[in-house]
C-alpha atoms as a PDB file:
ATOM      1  CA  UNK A   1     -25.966  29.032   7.680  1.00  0.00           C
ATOM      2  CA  UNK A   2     -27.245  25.757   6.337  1.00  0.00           C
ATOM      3  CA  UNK A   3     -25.994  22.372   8.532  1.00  0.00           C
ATOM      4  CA  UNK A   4     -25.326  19.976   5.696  1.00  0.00           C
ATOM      5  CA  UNK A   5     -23.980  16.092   5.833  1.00  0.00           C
ATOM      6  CA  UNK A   6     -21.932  14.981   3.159  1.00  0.00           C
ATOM      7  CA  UNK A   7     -20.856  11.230   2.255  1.00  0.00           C
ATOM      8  CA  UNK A   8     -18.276  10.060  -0.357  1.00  0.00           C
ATOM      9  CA  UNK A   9     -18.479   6.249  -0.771  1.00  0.00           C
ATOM     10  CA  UNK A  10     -15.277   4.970  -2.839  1.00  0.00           C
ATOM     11  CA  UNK A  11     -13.528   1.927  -3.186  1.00  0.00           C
ATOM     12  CA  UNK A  12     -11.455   1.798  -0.271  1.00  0.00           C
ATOM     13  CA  UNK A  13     -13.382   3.929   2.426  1.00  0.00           C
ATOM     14  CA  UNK A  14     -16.445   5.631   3.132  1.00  0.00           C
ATOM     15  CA  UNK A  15     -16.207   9.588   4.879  1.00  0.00           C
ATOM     16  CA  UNK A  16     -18.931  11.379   6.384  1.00  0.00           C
ATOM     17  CA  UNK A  17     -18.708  15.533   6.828  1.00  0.00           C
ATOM     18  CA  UNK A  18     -21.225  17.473   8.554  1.00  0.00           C
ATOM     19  CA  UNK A  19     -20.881  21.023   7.684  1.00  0.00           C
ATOM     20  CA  UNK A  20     -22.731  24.761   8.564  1.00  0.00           C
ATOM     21  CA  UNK A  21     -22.373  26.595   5.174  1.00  0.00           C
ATOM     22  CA  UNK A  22     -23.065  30.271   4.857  1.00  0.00           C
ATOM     23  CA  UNK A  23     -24.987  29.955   1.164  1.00  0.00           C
ATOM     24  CA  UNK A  24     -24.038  33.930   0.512  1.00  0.00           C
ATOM     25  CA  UNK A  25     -19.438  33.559   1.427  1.00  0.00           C
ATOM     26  CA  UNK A  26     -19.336  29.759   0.702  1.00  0.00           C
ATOM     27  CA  UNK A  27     -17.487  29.313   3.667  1.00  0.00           C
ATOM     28  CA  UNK A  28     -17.880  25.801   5.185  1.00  0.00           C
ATOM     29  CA  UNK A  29     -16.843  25.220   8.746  1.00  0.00           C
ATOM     30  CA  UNK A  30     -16.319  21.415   9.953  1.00  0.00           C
ATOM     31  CA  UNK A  31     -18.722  19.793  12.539  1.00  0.00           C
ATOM     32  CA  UNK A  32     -17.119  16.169  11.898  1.00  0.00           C
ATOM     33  CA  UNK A  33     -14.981  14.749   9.823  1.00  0.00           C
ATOM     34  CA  UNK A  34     -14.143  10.797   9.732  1.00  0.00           C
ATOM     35  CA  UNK A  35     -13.637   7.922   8.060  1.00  0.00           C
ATOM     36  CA  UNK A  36     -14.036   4.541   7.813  1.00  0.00           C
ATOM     37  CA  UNK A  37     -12.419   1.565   5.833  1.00  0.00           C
ATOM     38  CA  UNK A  38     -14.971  -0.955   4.197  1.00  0.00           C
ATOM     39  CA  UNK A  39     -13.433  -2.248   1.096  1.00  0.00           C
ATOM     40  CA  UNK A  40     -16.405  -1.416  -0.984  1.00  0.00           C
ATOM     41  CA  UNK A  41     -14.092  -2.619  -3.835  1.00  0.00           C
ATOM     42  CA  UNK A  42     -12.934  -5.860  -2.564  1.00  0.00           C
ATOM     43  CA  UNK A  43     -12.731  -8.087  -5.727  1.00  0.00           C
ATOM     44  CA  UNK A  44     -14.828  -5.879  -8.117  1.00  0.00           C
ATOM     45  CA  UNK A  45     -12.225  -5.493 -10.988  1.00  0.00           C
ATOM     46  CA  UNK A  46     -11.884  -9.752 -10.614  1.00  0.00           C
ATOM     47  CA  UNK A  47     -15.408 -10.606 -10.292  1.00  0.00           C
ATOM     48  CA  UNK A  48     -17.625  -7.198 -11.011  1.00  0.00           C
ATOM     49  CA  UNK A  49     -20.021  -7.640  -7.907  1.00  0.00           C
ATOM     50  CA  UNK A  50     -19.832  -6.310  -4.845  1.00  0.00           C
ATOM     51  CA  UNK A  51     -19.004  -8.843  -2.595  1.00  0.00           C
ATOM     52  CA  UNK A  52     -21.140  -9.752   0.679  1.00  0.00           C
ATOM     53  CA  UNK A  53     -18.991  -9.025   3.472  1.00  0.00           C
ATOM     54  CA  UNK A  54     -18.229  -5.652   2.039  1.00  0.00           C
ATOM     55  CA  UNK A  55     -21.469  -4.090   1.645  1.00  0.00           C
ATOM     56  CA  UNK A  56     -21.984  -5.471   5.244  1.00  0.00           C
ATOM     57  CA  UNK A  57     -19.217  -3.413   5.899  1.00  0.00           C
ATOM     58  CA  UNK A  58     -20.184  -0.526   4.144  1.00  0.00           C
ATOM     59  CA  UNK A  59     -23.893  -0.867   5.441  1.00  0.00           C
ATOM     60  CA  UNK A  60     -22.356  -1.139   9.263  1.00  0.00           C
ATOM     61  CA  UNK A  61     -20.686   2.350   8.953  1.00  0.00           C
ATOM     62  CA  UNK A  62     -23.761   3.964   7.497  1.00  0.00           C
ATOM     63  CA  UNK A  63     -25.617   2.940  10.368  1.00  0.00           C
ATOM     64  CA  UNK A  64     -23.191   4.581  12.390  1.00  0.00           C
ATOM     65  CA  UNK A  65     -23.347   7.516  10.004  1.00  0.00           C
ATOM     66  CA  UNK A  66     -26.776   8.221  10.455  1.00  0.00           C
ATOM     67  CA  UNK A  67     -26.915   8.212  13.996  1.00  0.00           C
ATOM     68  CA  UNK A  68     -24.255  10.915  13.846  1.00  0.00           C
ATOM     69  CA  UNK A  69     -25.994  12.651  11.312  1.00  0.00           C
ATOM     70  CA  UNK A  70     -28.956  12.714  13.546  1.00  0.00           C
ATOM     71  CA  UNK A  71     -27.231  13.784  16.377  1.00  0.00           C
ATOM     72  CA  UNK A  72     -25.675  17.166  14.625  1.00  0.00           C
ATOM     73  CA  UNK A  73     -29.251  17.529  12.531  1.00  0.00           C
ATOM     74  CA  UNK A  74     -28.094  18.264   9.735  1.00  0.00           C
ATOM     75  CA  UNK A  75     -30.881  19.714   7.260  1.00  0.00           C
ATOM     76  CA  UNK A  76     -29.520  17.923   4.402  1.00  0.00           C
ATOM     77  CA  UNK A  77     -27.708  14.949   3.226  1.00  0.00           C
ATOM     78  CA  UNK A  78     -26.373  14.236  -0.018  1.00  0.00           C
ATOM     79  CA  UNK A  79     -24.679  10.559  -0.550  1.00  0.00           C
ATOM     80  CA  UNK A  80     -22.623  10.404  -3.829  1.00  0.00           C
ATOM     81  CA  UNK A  81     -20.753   6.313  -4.649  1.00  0.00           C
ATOM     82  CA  UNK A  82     -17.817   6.279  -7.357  1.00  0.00           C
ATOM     83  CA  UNK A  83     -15.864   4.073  -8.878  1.00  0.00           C
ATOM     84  CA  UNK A  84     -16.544   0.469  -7.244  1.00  0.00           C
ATOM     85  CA  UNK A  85     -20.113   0.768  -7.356  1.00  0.00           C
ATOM     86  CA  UNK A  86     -20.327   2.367 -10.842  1.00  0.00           C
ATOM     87  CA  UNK A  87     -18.726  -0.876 -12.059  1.00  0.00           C
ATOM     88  CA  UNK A  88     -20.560  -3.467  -9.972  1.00  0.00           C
ATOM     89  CA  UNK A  89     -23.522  -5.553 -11.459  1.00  0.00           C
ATOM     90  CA  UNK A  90     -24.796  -5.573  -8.368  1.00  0.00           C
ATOM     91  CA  UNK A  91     -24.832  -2.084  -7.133  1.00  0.00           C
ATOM     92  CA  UNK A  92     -28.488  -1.774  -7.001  1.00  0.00           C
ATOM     93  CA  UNK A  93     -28.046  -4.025  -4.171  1.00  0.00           C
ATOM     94  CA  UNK A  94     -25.758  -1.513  -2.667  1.00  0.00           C
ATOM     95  CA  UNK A  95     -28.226   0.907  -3.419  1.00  0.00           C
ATOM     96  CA  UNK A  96     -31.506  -0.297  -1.802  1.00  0.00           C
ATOM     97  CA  UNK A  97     -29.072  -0.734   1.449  1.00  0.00           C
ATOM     98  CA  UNK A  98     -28.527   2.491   1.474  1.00  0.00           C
ATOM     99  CA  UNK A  99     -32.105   4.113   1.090  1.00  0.00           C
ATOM    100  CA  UNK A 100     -33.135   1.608   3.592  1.00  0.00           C
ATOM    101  CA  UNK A 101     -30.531   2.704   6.167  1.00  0.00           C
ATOM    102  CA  UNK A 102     -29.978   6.769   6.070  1.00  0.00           C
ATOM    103  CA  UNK A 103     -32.984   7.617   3.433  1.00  0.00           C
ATOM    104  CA  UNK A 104     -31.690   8.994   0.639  1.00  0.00           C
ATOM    105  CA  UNK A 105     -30.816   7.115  -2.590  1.00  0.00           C
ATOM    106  CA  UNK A 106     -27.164   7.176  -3.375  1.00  0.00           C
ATOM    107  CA  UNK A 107     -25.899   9.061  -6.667  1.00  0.00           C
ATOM    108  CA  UNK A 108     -23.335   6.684  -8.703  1.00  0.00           C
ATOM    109  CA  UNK A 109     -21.780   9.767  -9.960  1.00  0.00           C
ATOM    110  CA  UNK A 110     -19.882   9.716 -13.235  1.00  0.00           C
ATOM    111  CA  UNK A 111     -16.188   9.579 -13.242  1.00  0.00           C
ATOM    112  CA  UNK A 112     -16.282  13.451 -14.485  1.00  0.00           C
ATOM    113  CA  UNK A 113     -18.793  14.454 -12.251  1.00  0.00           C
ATOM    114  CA  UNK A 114     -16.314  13.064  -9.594  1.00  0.00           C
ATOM    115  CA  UNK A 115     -13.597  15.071 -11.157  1.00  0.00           C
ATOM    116  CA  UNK A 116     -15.845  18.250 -10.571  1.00  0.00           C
ATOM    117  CA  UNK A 117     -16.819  17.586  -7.195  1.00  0.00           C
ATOM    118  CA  UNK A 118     -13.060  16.532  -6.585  1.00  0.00           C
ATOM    119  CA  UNK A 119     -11.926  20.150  -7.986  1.00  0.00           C
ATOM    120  CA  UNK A 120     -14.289  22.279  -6.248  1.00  0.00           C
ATOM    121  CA  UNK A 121     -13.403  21.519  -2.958  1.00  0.00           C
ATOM    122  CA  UNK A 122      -9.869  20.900  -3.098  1.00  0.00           C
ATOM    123  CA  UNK A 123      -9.482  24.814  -4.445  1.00  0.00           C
ATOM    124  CA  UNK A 124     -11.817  26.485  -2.422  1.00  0.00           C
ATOM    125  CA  UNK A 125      -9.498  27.476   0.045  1.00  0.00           C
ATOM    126  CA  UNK A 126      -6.108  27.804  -2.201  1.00  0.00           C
ATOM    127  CA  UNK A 127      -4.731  31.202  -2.834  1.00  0.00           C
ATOM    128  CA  UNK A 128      -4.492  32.622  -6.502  1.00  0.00           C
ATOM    129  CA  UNK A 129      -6.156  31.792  -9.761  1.00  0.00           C
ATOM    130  CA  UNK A 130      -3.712  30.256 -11.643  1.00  0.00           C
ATOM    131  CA  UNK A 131      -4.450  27.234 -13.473  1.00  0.00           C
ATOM    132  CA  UNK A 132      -4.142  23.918 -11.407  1.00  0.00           C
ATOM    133  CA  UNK A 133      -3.956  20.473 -12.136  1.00  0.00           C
ATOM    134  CA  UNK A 134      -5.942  18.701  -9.066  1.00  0.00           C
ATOM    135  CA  UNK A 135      -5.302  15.242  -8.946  1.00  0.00           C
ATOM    136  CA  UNK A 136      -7.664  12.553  -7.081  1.00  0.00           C
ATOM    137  CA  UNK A 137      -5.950   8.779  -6.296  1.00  0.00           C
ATOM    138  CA  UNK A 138      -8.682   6.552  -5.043  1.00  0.00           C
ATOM    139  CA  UNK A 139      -9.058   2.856  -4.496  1.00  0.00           C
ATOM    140  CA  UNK A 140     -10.544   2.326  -7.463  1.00  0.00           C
ATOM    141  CA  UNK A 141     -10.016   5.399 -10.045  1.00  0.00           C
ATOM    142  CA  UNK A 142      -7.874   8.201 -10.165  1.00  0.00           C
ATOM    143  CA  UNK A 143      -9.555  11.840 -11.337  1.00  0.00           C
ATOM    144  CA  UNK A 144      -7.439  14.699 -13.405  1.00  0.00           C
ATOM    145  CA  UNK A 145      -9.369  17.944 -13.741  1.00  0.00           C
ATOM    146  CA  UNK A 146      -7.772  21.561 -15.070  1.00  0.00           C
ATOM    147  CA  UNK A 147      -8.887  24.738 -14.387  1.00  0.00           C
ATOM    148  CA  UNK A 148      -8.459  27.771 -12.251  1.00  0.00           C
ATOM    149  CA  UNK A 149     -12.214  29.585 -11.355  1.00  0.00           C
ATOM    150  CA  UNK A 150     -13.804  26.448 -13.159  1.00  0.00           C
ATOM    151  CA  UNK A 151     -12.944  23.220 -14.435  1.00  0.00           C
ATOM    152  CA  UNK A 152     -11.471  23.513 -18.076  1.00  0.00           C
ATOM    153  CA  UNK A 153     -11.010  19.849 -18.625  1.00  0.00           C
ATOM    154  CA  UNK A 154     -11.574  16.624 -16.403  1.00  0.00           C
ATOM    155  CA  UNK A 155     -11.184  12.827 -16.610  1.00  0.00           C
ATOM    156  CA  UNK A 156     -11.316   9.560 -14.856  1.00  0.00           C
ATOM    157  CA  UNK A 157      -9.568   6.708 -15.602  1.00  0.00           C
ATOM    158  CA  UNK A 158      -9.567   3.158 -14.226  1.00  0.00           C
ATOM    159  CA  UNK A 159      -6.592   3.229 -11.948  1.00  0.00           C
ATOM    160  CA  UNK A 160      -6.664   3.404  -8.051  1.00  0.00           C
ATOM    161  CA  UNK A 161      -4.371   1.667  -5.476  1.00  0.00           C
ATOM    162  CA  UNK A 162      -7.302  -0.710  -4.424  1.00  0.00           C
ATOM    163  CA  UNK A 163      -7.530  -1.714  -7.985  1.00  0.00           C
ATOM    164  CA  UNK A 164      -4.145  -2.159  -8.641  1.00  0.00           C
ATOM    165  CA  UNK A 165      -3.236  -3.888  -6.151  1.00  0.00           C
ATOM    166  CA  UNK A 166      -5.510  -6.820  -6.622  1.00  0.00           C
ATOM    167  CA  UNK A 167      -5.084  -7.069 -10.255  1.00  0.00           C
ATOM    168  CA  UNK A 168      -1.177  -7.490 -10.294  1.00  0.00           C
ATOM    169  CA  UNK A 169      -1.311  -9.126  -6.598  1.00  0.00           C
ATOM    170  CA  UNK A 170       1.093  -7.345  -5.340  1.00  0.00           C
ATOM    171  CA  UNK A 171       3.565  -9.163  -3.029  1.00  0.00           C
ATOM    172  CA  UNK A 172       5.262  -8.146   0.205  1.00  0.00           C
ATOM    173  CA  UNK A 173       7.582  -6.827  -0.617  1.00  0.00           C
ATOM    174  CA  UNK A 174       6.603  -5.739  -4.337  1.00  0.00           C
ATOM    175  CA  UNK A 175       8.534  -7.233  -7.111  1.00  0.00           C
ATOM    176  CA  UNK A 176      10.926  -5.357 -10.188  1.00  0.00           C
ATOM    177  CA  UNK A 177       8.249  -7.295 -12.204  1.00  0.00           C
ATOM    178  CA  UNK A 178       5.059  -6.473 -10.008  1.00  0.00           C
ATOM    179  CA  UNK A 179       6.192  -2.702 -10.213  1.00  0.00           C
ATOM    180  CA  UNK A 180       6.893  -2.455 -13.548  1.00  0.00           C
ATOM    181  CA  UNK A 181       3.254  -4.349 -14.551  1.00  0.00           C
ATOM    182  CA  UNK A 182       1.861  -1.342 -12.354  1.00  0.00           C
ATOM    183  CA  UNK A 183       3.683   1.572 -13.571  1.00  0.00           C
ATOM    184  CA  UNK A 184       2.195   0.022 -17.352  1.00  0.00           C
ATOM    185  CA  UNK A 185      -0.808   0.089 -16.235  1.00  0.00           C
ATOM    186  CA  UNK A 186      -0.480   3.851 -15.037  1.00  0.00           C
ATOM    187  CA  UNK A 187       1.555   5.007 -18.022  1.00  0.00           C
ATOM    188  CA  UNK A 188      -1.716   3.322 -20.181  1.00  0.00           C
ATOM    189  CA  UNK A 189      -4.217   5.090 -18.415  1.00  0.00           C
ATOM    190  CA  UNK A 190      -2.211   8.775 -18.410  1.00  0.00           C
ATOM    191  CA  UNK A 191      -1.911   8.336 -22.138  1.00  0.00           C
ATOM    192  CA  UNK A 192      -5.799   7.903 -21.985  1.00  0.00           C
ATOM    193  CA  UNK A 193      -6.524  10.949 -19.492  1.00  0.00           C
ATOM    194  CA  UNK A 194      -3.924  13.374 -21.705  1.00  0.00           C
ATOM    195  CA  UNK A 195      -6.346  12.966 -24.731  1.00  0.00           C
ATOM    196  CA  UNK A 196      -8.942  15.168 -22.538  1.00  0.00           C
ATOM    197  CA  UNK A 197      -7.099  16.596 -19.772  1.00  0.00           C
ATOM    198  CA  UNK A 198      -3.598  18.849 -20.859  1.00  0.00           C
ATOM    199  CA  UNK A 199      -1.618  17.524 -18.016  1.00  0.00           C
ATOM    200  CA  UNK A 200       1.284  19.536 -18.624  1.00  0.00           C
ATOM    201  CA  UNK A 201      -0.136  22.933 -18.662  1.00  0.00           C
ATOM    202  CA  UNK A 202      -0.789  23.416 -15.221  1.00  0.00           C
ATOM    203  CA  UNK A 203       1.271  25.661 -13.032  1.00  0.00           C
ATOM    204  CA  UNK A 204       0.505  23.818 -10.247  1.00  0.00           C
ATOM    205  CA  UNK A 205      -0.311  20.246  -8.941  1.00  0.00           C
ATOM    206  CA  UNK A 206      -2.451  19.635  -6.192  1.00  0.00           C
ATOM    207  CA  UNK A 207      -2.899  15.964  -4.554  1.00  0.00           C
ATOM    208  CA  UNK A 208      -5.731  14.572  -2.671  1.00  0.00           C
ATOM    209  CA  UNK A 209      -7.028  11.440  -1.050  1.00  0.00           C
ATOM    210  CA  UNK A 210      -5.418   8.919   1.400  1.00  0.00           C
ATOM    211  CA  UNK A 211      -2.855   7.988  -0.585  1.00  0.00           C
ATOM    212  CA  UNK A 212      -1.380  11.405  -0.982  1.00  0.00           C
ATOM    213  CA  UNK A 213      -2.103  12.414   2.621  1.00  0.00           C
ATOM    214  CA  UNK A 214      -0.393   9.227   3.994  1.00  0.00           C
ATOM    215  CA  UNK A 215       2.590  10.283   1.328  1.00  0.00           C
ATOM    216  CA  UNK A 216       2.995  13.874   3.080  1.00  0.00           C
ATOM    217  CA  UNK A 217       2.710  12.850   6.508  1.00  0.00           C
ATOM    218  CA  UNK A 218       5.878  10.517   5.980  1.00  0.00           C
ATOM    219  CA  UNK A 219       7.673  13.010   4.269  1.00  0.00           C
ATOM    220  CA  UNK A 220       6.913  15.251   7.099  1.00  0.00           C
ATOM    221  CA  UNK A 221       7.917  12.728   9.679  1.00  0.00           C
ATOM    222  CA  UNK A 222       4.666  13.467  11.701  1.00  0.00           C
ATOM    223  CA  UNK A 223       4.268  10.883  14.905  1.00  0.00           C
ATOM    224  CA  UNK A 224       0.746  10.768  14.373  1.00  0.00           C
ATOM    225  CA  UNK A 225      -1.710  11.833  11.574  1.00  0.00           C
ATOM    226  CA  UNK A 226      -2.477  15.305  11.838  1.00  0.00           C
ATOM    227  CA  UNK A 227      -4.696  17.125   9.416  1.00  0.00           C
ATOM    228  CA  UNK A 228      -3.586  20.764  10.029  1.00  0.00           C
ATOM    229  CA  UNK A 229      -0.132  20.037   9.378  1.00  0.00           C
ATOM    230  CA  UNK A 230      -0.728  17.670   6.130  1.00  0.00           C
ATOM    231  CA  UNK A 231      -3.263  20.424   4.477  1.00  0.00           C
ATOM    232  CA  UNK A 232      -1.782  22.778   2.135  1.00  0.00           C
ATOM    233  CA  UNK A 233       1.800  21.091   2.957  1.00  0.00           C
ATOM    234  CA  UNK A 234       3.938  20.524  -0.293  1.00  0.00           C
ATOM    235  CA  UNK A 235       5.910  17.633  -0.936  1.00  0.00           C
ATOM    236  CA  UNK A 236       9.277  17.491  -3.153  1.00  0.00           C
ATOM    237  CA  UNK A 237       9.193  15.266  -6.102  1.00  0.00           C
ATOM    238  CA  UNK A 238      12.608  13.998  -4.774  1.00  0.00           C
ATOM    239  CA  UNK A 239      10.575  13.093  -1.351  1.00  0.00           C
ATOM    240  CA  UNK A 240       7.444  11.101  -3.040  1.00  0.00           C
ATOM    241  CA  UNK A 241      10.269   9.143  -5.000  1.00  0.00           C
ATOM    242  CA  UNK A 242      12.239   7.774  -1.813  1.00  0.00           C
ATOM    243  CA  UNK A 243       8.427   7.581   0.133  1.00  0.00           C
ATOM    244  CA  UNK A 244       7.272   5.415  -2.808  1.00  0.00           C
ATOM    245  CA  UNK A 245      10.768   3.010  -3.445  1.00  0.00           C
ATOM    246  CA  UNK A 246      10.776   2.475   0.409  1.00  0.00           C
ATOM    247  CA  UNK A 247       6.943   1.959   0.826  1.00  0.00           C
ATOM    248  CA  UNK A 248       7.257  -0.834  -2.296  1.00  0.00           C
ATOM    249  CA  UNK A 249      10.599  -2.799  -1.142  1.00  0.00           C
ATOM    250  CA  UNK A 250       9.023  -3.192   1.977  1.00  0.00           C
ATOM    251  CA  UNK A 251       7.104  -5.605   4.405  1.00  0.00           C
ATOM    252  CA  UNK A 252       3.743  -5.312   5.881  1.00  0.00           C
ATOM    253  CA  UNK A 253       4.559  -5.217   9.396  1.00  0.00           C
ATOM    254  CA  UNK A 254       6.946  -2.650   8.226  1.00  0.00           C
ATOM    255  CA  UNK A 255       4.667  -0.028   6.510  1.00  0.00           C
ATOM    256  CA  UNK A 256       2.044  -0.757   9.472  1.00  0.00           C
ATOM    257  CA  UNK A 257       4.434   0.328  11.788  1.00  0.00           C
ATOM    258  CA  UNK A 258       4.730   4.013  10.121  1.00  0.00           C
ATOM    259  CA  UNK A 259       3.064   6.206  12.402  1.00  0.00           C
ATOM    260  CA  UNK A 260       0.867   8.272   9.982  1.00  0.00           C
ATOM    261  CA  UNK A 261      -0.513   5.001   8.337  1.00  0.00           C
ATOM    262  CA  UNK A 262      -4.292   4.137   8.668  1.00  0.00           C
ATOM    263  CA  UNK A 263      -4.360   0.020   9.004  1.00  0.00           C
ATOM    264  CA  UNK A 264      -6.564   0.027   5.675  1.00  0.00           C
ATOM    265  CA  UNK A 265      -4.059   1.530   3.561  1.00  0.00           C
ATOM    266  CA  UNK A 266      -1.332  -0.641   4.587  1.00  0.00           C
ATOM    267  CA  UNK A 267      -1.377  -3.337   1.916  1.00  0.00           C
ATOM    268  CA  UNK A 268      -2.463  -0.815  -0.989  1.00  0.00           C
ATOM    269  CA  UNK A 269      -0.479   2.292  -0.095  1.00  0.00           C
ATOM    270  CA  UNK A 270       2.483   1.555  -2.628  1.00  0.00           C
ATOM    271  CA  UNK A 271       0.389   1.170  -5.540  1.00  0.00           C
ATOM    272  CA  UNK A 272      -1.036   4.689  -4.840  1.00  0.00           C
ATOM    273  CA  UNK A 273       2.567   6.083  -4.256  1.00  0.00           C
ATOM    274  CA  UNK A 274       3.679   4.559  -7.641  1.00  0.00           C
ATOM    275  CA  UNK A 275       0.458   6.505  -9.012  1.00  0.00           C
ATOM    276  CA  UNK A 276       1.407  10.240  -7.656  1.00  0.00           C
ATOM    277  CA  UNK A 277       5.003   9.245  -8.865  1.00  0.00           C
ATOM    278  CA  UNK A 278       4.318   8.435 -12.294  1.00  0.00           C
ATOM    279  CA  UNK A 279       1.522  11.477 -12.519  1.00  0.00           C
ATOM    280  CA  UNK A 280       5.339  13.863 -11.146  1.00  0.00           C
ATOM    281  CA  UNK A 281       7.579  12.021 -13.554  1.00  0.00           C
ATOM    282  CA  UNK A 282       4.669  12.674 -16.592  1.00  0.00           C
ATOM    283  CA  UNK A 283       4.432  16.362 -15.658  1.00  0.00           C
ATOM    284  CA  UNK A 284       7.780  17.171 -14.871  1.00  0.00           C
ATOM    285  CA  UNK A 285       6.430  18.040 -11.141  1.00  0.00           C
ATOM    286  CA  UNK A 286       8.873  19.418  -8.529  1.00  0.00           C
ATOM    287  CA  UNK A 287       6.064  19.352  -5.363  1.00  0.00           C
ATOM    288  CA  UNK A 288       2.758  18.499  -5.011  1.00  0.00           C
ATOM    289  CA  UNK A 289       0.257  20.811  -2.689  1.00  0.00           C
ATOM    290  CA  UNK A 290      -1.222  18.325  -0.548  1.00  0.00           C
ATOM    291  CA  UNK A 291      -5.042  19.263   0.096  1.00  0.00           C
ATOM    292  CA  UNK A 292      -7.059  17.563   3.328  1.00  0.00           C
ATOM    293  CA  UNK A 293     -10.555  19.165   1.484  1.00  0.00           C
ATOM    294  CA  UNK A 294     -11.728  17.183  -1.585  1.00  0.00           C
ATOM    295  CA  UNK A 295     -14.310  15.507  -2.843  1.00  0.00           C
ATOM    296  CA  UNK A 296     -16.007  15.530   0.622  1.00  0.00           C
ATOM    297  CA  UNK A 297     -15.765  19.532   0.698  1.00  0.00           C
ATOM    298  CA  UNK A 298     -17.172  19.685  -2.924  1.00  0.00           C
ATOM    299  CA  UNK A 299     -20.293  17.568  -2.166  1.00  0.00           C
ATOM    300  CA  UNK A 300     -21.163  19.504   0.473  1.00  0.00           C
ATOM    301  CA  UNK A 301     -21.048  22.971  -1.029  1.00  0.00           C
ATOM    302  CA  UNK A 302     -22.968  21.300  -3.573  1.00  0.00           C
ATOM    303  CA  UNK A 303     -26.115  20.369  -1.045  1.00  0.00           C
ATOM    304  CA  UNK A 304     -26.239  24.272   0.226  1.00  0.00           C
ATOM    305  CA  UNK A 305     -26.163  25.359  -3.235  1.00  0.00           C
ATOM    306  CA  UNK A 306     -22.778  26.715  -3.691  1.00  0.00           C
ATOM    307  CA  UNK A 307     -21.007  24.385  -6.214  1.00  0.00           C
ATOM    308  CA  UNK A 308     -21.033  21.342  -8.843  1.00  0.00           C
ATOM    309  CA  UNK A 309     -24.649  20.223  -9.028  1.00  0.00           C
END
């Protein structure tokens, strides 16, 4: 077994896992799990910098991170950003903050490379072999990839609920106009990702990241956010459409209120709805598996020498 830390720096959060992996099964077992909200992403598609207060944000939690990481001793650490600091001018700001706090350098992966990492761990632990369609909504990006054993096709493409969000300024609650300037957006950048990635020939769909997670625990009326119950669930089409109409007609005190809702995803949570939505309506989805391992899972297998390099 190999004790392993893993950290996934996006636009909207930052996650830590510390994992044992056995290098000859591949089997990872969880140590720790969390996550943090920092707004890495806070005004990047406006202004392309990352802003002050959010890398201190972002540098805060790593400091916590490494003391945890030092507490399990995990042999190594890997530290992959995406999408908000691949597009700030800045990021080598965000960088030297890093190697200064938890010594390694991060990797600003590519958006296909983040696709890989994204597919790896979300099927590790699904049944079968038939061709997938794994689907990552972040704040800032959104990943398709296709494949069953291995990736067949993959793409990123600039749309995330972060992102969104902030460009059309979406109001509380959402207007017909708001929505529709969104779901443009979206039906633009599916256009884009179906020129690399055949969206329709999947047999399955498979959704992952907080947006999707948040999504199933609604639709499975869960009093508090439990992993176990959201992993592996599947979700109706007919469900993410009511979760997503009632999520954008209403109020911020009313979405904060929903018990399964981390307070960082409350004002962004309906633009990442309206993303798995128009992704169902595109496909002609029915359900959507809803996978708790992702990127996270993938860039750990990756530091014991089991997956996507």
């Amino acid at each position: 077994m190999t004790r392993v830390a893993a950290v996934d720096c996006g636009t909207n959060s930052i996650r830590l896992l510390v994992a044992d992996v056995d290098r000859e099964t591949g089997e990872l077992v969880d140590l720790d799990r969390r996550m943090i909200i920092v707004r890495l992403g806070q005004g990047v598609d406006k202004t392309g910098r990352l802003a002050p207060d959010a890398l201190e944000r972002t540098f805060a939690a790593c400091r916590e991170y490494a003391e945890l990481i030092r507490q399990y001793g995990a042999e190594k650490l890997r530290f992959v950003a995406t999408s908000a600091s691949r597009d700030a001018e800045n990021r080598d700001d965000f960088v030297r903050g890093v190697l200064d706090i938890l010594g390694v350098e991060p990797e600003v992966i590519t958006g296909d490379q983040e696709a890989e990492f994204s597919f790896t761990g979300a099927t590790g632990g699904l049944p079968g072999h038939e061709e997938r369609l794994v689907v990552d909504i972040g704040g800032g990006s959104t990943e398709f990839v296709v494949g069953a054993s291995h990736v067949r096709a993959a793409r990123s493409v600039d749309i995330g609920c972060v992102r969104l969000t902030e460009r059309h300024a979406l109001s509380d609650p959402a207007t017909p106009e708001q929505i529709a300037a969104v779901r443009a957006d979206i039906e633009a950048a599916l256009d884009l990702a179906e020129e690399t990635v055949p969206l329709r020939e999947a047999r399955t769909l498979v959704g992952l990241a907080g947006s999707v997670t948040t999504i199933a625990g609604i639709a499975l009326g869960l009093q508090e956010y439990e992993s176990e119950a959201i992993h592996h669930s599947v979700i109706s089409y007919e469900q993410v459409r009511a979760i997503t109409e009632s999520l954008l007609n209403s109020t911020h005190d009313e979405r904060a209120a929903i018990p399964v809702m981390h307070p960082g995803r409350v004002d962004v949570i309906g633009a990442g709805a309206l993303v798995l939505l128009a992704i169902m309506e595109r496909i002609g989805a029915r359900e959507v598996v809803v996978s708790e391992h992702d990127i996270l899972d993938g860039i750990a297998w990756s530091v014991a020498g089991q997956g996507t390099s």
